[in-house]
C-alpha atoms as a PDB file:
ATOM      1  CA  UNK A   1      83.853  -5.775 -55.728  1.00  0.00           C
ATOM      2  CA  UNK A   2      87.226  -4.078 -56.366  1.00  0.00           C
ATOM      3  CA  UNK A   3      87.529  -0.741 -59.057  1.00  0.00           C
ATOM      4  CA  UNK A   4      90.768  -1.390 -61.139  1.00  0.00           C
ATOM      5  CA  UNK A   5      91.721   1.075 -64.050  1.00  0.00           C
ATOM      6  CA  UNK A   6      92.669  -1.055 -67.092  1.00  0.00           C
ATOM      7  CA  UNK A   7      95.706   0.018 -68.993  1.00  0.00           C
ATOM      8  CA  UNK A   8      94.754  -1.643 -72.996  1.00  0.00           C
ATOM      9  CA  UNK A   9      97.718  -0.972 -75.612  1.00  0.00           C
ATOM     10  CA  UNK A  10      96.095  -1.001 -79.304  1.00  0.00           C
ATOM     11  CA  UNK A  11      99.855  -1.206 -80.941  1.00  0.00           C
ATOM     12  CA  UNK A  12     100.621  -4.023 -82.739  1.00  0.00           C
ATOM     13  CA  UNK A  13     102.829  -5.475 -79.928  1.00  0.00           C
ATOM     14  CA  UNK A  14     100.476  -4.260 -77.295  1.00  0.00           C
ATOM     15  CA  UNK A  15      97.496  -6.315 -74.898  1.00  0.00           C
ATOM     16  CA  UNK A  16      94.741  -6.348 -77.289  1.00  0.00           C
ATOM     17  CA  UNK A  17      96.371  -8.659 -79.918  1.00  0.00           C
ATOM     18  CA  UNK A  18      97.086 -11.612 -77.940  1.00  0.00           C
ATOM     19  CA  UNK A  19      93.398 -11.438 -77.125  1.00  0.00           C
ATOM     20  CA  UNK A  20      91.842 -10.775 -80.756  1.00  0.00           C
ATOM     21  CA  UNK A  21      93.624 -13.858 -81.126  1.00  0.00           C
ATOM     22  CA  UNK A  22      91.217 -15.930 -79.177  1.00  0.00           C
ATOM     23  CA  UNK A  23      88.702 -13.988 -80.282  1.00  0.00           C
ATOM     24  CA  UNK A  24      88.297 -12.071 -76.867  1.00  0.00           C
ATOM     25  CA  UNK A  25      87.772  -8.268 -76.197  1.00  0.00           C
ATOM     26  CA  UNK A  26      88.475  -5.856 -73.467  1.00  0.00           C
ATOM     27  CA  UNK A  27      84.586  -6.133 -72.399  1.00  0.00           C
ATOM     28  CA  UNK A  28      84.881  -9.853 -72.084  1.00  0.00           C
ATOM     29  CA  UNK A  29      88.040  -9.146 -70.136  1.00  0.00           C
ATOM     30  CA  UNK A  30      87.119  -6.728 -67.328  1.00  0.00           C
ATOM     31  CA  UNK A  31      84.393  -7.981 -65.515  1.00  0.00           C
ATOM     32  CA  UNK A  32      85.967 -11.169 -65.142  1.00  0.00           C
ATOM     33  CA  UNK A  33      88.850  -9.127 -63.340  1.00  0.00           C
ATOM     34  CA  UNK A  34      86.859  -7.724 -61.241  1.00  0.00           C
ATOM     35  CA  UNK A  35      84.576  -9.935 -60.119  1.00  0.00           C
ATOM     36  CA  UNK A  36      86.011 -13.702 -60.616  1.00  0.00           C
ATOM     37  CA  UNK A  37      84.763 -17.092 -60.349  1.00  0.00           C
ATOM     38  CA  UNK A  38      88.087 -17.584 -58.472  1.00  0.00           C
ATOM     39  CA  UNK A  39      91.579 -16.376 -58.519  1.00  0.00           C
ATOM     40  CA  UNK A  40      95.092 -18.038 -58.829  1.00  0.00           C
ATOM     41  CA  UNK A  41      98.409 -17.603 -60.137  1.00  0.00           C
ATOM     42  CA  UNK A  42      99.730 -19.145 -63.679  1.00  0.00           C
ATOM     43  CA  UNK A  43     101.929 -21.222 -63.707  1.00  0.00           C
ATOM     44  CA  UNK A  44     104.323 -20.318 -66.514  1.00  0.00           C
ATOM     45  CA  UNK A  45     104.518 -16.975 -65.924  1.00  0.00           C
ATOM     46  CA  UNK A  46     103.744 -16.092 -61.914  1.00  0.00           C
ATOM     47  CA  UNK A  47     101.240 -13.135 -62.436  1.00  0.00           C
ATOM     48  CA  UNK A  48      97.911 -13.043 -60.957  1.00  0.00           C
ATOM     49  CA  UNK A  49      95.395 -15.603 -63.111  1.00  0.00           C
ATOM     50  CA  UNK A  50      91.391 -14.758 -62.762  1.00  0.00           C
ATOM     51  CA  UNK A  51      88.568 -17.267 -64.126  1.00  0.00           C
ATOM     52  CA  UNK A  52      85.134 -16.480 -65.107  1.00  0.00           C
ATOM     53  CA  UNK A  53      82.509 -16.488 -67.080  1.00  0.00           C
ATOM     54  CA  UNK A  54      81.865 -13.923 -70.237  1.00  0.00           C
ATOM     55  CA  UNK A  55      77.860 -12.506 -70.801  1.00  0.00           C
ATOM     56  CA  UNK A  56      78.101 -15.020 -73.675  1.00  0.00           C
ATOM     57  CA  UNK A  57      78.745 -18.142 -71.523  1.00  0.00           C
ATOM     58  CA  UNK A  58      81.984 -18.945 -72.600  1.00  0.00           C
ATOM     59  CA  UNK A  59      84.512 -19.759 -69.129  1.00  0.00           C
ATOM     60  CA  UNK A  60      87.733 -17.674 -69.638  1.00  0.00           C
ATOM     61  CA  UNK A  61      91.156 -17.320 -67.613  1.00  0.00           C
ATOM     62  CA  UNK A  62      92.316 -13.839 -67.895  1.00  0.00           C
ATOM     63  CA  UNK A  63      96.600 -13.586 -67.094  1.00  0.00           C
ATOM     64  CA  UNK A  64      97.480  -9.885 -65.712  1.00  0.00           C
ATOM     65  CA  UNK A  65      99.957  -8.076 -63.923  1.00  0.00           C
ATOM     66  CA  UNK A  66      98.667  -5.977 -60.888  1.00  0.00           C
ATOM     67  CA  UNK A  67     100.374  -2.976 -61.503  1.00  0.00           C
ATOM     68  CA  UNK A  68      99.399  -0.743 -58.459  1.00  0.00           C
ATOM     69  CA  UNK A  69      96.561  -1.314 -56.268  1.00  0.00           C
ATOM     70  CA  UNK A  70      94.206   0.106 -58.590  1.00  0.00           C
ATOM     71  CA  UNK A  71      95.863  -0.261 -61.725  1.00  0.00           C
ATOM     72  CA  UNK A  72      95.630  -3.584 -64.118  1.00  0.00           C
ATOM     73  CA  UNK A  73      97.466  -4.173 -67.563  1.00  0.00           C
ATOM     74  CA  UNK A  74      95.911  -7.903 -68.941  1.00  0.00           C
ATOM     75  CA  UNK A  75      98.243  -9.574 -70.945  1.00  0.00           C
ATOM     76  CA  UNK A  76      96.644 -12.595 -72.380  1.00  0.00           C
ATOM     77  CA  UNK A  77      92.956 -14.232 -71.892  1.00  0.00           C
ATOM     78  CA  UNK A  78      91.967 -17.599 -72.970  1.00  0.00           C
ATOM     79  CA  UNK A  79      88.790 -20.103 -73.068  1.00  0.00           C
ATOM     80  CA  UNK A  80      89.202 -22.754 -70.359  1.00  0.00           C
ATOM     81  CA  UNK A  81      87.072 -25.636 -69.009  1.00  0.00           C
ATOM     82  CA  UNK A  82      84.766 -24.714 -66.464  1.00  0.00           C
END
């Protein structure tokens, strides 16, 4: 299992809005990065896309970009079918 460092922005304009929005946190975030289900890329935007499932069973796709080799900023997360 990859380490990443997580870069998470609490501004208003920052990563952890877009989440709050689907009523996702950092914690449901992170261990999906780094240790999917599977891995792809989105479609709308090109960045690295990872699915998995959250310790309360809900399926998520997290969007990020891969800033170094050990250095992730997530910029949205969303509930999915599994």
């Amino acid at each position: 299992m990859p380490y990443f460092d997580f870069i998470w922005e609490l501004t208003e304009d920052g990563n952890i809005a877009p989440l709050a929005e689907h009523g996702i946190t950092p914690d449901d975030v992170e261990p999906i990065v780094l240790n999917p289900d599977r891995l792809g890329v989105s479609r709308s935007s090109g960045r690295p896309i990872a699915f998995g499932e959250t310790m309360d069973g809900r399926y998520l796709a997290v969007v990020y970009e891969q800033i170094d080799e050990c250095t992730v900023y997530p910029i949205t997360a969303f509930e999915v079918e599994n």
